[in-house]
Protein backbone atom coordinates (compact mmCIF):
# COMPACT_ATOMS: atom_id res chain seq x y z
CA UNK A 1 0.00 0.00 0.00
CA UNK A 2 1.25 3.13 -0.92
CA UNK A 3 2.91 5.71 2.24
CA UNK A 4 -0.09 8.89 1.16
CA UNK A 5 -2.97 6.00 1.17
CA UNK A 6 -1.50 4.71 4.73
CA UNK A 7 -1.49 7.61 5.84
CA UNK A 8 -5.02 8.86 5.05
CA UNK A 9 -6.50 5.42 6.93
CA UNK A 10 -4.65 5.33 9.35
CA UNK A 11 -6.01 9.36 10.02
CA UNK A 12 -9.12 8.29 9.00
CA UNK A 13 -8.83 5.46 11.56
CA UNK A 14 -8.23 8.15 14.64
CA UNK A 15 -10.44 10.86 13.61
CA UNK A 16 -13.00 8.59 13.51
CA UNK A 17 -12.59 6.70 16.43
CA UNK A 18 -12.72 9.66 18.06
CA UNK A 19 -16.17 10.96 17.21
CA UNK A 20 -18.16 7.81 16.64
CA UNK A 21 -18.60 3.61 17.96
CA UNK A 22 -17.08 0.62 17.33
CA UNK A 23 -17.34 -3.05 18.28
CA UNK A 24 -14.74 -5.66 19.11
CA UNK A 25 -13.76 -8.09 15.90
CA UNK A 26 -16.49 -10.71 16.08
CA UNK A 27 -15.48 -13.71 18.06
CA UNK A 28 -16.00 -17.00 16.19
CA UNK A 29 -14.92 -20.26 17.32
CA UNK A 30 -15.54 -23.76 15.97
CA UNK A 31 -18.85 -24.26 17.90
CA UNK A 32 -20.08 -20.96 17.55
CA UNK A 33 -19.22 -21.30 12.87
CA UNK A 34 -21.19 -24.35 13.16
CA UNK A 35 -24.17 -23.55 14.87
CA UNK A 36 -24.48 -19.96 12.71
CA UNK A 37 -23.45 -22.23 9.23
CA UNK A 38 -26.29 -24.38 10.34
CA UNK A 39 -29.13 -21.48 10.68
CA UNK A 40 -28.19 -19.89 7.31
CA UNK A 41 -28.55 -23.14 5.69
CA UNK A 42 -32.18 -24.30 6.92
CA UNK A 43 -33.34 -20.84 6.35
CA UNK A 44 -32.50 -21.00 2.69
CA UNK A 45 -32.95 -24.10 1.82
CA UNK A 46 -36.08 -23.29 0.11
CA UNK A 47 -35.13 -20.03 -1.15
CA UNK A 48 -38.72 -18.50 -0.85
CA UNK A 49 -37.50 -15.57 2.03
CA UNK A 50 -39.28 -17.44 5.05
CA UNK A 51 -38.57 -16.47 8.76
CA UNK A 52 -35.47 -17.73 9.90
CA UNK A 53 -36.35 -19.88 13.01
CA UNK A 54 -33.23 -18.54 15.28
CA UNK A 55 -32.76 -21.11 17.86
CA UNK A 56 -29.09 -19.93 18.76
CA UNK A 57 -27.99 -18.60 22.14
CA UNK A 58 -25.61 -16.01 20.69
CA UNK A 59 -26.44 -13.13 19.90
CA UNK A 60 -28.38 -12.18 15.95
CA UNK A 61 -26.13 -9.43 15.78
CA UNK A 62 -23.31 -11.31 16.05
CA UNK A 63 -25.28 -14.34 13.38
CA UNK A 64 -25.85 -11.12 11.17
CA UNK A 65 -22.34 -10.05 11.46
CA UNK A 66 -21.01 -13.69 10.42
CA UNK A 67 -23.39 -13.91 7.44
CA UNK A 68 -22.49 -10.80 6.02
CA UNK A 69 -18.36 -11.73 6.30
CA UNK A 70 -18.87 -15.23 5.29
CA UNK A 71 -21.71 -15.11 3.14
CA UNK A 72 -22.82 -13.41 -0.37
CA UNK A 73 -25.65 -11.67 0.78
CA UNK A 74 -26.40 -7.92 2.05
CA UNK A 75 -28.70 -6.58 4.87
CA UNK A 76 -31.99 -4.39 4.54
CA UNK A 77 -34.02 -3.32 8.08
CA UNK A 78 -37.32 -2.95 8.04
CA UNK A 79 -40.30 -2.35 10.28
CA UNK A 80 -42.47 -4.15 7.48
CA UNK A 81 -42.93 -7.93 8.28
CA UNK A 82 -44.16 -9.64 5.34
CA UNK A 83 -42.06 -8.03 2.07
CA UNK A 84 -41.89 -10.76 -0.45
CA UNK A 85 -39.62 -8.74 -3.15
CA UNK A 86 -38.17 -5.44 -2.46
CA UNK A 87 -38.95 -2.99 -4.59
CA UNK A 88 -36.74 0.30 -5.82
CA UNK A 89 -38.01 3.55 -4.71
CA UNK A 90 -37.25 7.11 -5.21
CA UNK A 91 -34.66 8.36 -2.51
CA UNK A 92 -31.42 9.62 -1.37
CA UNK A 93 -27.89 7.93 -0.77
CA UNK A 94 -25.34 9.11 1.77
CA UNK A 95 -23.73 11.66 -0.66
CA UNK A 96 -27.28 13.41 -1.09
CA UNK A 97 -27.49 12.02 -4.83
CA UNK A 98 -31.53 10.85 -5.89
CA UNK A 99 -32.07 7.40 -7.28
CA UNK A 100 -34.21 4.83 -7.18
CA UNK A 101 -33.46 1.79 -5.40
CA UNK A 102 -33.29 -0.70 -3.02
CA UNK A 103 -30.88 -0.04 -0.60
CA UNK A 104 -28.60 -2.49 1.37
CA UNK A 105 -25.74 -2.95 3.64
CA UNK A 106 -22.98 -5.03 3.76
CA UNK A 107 -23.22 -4.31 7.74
CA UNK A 108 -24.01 -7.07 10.13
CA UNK A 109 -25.59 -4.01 12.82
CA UNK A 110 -26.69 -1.43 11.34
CA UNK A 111 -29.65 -2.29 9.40
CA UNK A 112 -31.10 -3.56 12.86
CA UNK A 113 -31.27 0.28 13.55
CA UNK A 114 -33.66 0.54 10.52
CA UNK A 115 -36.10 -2.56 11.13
CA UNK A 116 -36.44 -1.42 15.42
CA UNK A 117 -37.00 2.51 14.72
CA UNK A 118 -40.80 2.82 14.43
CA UNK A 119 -41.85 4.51 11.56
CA UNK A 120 -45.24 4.99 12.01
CA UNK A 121 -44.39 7.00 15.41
CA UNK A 122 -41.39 8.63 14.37
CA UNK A 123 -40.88 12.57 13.12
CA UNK A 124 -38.23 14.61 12.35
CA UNK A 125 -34.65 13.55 11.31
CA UNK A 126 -32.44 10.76 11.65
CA UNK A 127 -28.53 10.73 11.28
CA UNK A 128 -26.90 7.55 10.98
CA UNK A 129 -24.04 5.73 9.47
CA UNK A 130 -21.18 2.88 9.36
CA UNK A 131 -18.05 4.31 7.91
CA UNK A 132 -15.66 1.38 7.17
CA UNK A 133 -11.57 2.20 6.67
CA UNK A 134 -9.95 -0.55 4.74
CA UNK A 135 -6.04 -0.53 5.30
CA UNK A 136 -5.32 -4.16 3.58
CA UNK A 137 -3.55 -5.02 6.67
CA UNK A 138 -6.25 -6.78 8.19
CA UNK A 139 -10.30 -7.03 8.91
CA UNK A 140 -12.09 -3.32 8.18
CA UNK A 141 -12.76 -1.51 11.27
CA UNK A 142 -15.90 -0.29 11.05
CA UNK A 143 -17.31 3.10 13.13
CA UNK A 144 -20.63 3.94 13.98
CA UNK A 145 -22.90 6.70 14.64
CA UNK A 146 -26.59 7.03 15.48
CA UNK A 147 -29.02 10.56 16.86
CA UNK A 148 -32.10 11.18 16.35
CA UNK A 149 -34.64 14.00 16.72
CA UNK A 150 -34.17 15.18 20.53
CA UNK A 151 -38.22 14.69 21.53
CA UNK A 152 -38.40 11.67 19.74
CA UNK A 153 -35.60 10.07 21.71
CA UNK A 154 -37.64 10.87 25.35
CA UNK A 155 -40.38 9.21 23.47
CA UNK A 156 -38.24 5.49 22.98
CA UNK A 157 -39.78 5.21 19.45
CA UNK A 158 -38.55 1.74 19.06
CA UNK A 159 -40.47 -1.32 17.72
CA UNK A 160 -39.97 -4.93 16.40
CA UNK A 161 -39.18 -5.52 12.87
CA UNK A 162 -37.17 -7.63 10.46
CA UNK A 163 -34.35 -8.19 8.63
CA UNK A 164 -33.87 -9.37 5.36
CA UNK A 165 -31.46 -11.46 3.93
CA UNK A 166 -30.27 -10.52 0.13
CA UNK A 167 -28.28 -11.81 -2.68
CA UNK A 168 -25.68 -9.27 -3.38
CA UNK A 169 -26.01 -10.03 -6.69
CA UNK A 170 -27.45 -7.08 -8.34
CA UNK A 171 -26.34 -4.26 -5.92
CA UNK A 172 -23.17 -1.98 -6.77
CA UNK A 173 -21.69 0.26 -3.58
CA UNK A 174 -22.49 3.92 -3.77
CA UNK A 175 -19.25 4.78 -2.34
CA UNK A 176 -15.68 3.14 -2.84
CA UNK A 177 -12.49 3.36 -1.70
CA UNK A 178 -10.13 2.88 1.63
CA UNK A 179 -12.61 5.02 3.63
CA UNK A 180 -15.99 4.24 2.52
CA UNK A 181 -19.68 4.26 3.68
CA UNK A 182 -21.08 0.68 3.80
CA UNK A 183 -24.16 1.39 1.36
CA UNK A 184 -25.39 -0.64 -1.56
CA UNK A 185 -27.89 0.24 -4.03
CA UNK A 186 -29.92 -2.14 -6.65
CA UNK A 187 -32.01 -0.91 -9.23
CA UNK A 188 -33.61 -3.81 -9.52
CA UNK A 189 -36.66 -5.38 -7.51
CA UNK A 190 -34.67 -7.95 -4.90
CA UNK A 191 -36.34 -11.13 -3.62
CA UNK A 192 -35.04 -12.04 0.15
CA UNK A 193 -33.32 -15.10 0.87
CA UNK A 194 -34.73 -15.57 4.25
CA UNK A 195 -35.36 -12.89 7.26
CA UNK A 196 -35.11 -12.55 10.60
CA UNK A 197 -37.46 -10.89 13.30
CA UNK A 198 -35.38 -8.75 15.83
CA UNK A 199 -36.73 -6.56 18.40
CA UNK A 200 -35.18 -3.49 19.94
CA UNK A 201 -32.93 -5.56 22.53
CA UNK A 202 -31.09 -7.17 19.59
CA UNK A 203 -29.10 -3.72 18.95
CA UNK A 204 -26.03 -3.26 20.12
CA UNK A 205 -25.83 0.40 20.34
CA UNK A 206 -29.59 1.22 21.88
CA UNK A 207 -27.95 2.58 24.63
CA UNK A 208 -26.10 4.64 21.99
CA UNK A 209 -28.71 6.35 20.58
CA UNK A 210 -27.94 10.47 20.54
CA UNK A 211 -30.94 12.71 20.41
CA UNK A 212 -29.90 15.67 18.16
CA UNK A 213 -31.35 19.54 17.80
CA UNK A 214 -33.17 20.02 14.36
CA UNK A 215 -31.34 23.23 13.98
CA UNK A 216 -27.97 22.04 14.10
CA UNK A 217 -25.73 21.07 11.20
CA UNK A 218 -25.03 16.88 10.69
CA UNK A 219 -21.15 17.98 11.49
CA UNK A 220 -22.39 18.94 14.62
CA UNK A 221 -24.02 16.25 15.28
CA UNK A 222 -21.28 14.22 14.79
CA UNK A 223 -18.98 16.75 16.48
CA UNK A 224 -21.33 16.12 19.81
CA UNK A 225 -22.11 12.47 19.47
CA UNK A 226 -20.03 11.08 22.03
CA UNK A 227 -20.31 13.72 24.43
CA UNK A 228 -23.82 13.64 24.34
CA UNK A 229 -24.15 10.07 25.32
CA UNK A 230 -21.76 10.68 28.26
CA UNK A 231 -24.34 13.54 29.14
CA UNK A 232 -21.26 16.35 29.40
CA UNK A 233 -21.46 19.70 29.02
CA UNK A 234 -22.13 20.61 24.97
């Protein structure tokens, strides 16, 4: 890897850790591969999307986050239960450019934030993200950030919903590069290969969650994040 592009992750790597979350590498032994390896199989053995009947005593984000490492398949949360083929729509990506598509990620935990954040209750804005920083040295680190509008977060606007396993097949990234966000887009419809119900306990960072001014700029937001869920002075 060239010195400049070592340089820029490895600044990407503090700068980031600095403002936002991150989780330890995933911890898989032999018993742990098995009994994930087995899941994943019985769920798609038919192929028609059905409800993955999680039996495990580990964590789902930690079955998510072993699919989407060992597996070719994508994420999309959803409070929706019953979505038999995905459908593109008309919105935004990270970089603020319109298109219409499915969106996915290639995230193990954050699309849980999508399926447990109740849409029919929720207003206002929502700033969220996984920013992964590949150095080619070893596994991505991955950094996280979540806030939402300020009264909505006294409110707990949290639900049960489901995740939905996808071929990655026809989605391209919308960003690329050593310091990337981890969002896919397909312009295509997308059938699910199986999904999974989670609730609001199977997020890692619910605790996490910032509650943000509508006034303020997103660098703020990010600027505050941390301090915000320590409750210090902003």
């Amino acid at each position: 890897m060239p010195v400049l592009t070592w340089l820029k992750t490895r600044s990407a790597s503090i700068v980031l850790g600095h403002l936002f979350l991150s989780l330890p590498e995933l911890e898989l032994d032999e018993l742990k591969a098995r009994a994930f390896e087995q899941v994943f199989q019985s769920a798609v053995r038919d192929g028609v999307g059905e409800p993955i009947d999680y039996r495990c005593d580990y964590p789902k984000a930690d079955f998510l986050r072993y699919l989407v490492s060992h597996k070719d398949v994508l994420l999309h949360g959803s409070n929706s239960m019953a979505i038999e083929t995905l459908l593109p729509r008309r919105q935004i990506d990270f970089d603020g450019r319109p298109m219409t598509a499915v969106f996915a990620s290639g995230d193990g935990v954050w699309p849980i934030f999508f399926a447990v954040l109740d849409d029919d209750r929720f207003r206002g804005s929502m700033r969220n993200g996984c920013f992964v920083v590949a150095d080619g040295k070893g596994p991505d680190r991955r950094f996280y950030f979540f806030s939402i509008n300020r009264e909505m977060l006294h409110q707990h606007p949290w639900t049960d919903g489901m995740i939905y396993v996808l071929p990655r097949k026809p989605f391209r990234q919308t960003s690329r590069g050593a310091v990337r966000f981890d969002e896919w887009a397909s312009e295509e419809p997308v059938q699910p290969l199986a999904k999974l119900p989670v609730s609001p306990a199977d997020f890692p960072f619910l605790p996490n969650i910032a509650g943000h001014d509508e006034k303020e700029s997103i660098y703020v937001s990010w600027l505050r994040y941390k301090r915000r869920q320590r409750g210090l002075p902003q």
